[in-house]
N, C-alpha and C. Protein backbone atom coordinates (compact mmCIF):
# COMPACT_ATOMS: atom_id res chain seq x y z
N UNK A 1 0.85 -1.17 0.00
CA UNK A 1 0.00 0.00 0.00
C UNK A 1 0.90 1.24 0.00
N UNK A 2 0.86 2.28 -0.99
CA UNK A 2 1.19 3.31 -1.11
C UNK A 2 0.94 4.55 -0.01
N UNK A 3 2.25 5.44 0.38
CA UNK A 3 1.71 6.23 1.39
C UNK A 3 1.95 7.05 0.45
N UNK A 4 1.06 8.68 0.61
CA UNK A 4 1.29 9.61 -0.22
C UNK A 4 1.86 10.69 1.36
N UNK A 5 3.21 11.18 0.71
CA UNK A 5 4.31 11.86 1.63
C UNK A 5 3.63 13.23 1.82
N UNK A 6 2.94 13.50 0.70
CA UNK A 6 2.44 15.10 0.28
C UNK A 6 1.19 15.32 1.12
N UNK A 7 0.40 14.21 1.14
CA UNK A 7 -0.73 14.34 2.28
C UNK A 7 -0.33 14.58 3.42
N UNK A 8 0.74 13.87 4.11
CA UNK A 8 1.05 13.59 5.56
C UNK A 8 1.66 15.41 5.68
N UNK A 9 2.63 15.93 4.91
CA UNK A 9 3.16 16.93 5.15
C UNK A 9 2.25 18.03 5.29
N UNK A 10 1.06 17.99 4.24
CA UNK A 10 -0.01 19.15 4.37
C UNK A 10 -0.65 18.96 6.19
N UNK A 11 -1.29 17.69 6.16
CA UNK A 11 -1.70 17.74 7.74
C UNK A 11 -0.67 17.87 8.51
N UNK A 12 0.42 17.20 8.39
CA UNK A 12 1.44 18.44 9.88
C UNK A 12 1.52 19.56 9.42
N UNK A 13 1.16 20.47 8.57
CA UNK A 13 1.19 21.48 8.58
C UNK A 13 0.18 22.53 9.09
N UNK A 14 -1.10 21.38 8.72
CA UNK A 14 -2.77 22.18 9.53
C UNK A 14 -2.16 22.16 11.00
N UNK A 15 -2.32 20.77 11.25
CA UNK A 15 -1.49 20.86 12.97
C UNK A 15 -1.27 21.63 13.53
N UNK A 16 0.35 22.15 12.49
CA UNK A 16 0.87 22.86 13.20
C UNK A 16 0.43 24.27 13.59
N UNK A 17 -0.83 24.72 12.10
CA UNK A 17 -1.50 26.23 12.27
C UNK A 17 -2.22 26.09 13.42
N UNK A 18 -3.39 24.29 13.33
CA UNK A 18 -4.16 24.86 14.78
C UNK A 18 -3.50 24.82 15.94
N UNK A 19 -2.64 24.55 16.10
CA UNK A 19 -1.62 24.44 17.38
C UNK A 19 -1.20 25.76 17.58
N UNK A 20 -0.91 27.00 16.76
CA UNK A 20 -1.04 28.31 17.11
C UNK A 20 -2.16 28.87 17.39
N UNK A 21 -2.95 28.80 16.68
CA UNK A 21 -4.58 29.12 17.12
C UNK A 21 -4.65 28.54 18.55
N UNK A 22 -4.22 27.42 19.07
CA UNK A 22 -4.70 27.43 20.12
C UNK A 22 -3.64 28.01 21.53
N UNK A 23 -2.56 28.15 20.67
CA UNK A 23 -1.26 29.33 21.75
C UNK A 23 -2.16 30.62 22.14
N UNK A 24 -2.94 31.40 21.05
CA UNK A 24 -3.21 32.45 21.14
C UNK A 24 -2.37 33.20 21.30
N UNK A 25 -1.39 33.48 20.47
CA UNK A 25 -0.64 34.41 20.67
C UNK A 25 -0.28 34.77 19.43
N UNK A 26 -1.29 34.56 18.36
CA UNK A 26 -1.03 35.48 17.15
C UNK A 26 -1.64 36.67 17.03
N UNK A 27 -1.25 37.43 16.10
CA UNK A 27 -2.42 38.64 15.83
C UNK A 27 -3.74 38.22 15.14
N UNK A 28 -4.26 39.35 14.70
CA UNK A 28 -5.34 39.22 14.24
C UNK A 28 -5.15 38.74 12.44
N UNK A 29 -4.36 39.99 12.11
CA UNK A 29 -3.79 40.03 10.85
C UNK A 29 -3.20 38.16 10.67
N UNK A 30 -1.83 37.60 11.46
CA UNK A 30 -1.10 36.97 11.31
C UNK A 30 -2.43 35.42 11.32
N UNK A 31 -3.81 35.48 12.26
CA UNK A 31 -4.29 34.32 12.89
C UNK A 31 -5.49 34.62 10.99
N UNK A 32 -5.14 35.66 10.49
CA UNK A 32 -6.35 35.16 8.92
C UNK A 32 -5.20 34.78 7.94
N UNK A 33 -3.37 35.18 7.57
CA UNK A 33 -2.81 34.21 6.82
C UNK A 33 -3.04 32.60 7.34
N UNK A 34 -2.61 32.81 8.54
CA UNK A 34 -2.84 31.15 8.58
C UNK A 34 -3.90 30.26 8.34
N UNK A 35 -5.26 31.20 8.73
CA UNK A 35 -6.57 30.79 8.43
C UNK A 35 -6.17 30.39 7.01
N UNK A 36 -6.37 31.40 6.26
CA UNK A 36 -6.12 31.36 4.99
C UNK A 36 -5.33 29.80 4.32
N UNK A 37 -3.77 30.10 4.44
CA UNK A 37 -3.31 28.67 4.60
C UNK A 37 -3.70 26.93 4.90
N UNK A 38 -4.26 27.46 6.27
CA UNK A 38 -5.07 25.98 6.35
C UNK A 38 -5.58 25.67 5.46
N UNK A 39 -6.87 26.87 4.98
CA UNK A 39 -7.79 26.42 4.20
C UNK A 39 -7.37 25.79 2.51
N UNK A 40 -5.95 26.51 2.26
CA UNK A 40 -5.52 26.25 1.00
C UNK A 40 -5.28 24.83 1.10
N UNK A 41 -4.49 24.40 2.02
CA UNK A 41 -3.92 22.63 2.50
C UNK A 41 -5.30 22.06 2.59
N UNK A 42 -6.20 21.88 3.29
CA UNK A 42 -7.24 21.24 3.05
C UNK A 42 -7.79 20.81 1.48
N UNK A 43 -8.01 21.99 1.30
CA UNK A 43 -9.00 21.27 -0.05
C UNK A 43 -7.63 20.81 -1.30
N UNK A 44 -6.24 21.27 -0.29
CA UNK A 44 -5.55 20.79 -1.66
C UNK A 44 -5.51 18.87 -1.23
N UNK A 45 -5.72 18.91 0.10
CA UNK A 45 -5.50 17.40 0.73
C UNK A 45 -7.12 16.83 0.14
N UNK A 46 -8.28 17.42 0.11
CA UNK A 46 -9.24 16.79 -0.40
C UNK A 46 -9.17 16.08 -1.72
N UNK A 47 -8.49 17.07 -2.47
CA UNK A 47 -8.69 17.35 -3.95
C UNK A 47 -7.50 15.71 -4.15
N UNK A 48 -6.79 15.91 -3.68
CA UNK A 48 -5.59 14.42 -3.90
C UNK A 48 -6.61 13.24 -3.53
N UNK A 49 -7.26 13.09 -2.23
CA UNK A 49 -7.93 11.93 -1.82
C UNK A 49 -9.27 11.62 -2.86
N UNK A 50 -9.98 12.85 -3.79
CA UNK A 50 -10.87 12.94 -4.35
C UNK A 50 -10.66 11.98 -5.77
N UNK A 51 -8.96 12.15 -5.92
CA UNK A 51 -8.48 12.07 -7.32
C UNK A 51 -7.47 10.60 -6.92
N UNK A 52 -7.77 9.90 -5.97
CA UNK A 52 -6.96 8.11 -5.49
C UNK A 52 -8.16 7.77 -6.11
N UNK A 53 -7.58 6.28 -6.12
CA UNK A 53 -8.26 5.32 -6.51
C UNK A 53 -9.17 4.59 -6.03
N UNK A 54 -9.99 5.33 -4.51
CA UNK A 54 -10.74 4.79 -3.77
C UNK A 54 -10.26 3.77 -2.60
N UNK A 55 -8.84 3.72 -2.77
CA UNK A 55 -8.23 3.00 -2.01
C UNK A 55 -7.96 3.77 -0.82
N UNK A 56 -8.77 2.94 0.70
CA UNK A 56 -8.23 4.05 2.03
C UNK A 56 -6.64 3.17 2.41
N UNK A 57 -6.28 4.37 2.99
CA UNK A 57 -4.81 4.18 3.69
C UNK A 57 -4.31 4.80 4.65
N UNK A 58 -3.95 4.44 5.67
CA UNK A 58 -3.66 4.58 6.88
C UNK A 58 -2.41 5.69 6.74
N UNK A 59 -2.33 6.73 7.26
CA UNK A 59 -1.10 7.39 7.45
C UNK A 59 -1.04 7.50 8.93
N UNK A 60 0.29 7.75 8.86
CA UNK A 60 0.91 7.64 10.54
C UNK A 60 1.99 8.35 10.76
């Protein structure tokens, strides 16, 4: 079974945004790039799982 490296890296990357969101210690300005960001990694992580072969796989 194939792991895709590019998925795993986008979610440590959400992680790592909500893991500041929950420091609270960004600005206002700094807490909508990251918003922003997340939201780009998500649907780019949807858009890959949308476009597999229906095959689920465990990442870890």
């Amino acid at each position: 079974m194939a792991k895709d490296p590019d998925i795993k890296r986008r979610m440590d990357r959400v992680e790592e945004i909500i893991d500041q969101f929950d420091a609270d210690e960004e600005s206002l300005e700094d807490g909508r790039e990251f918003y922003d960001e997340g939201q780009e990694l998500l649907a780019e992580i949807r858009e890959r799982l949308q476009d597999g072969d229906g095959e689920v796989i465990e990442i870890e």
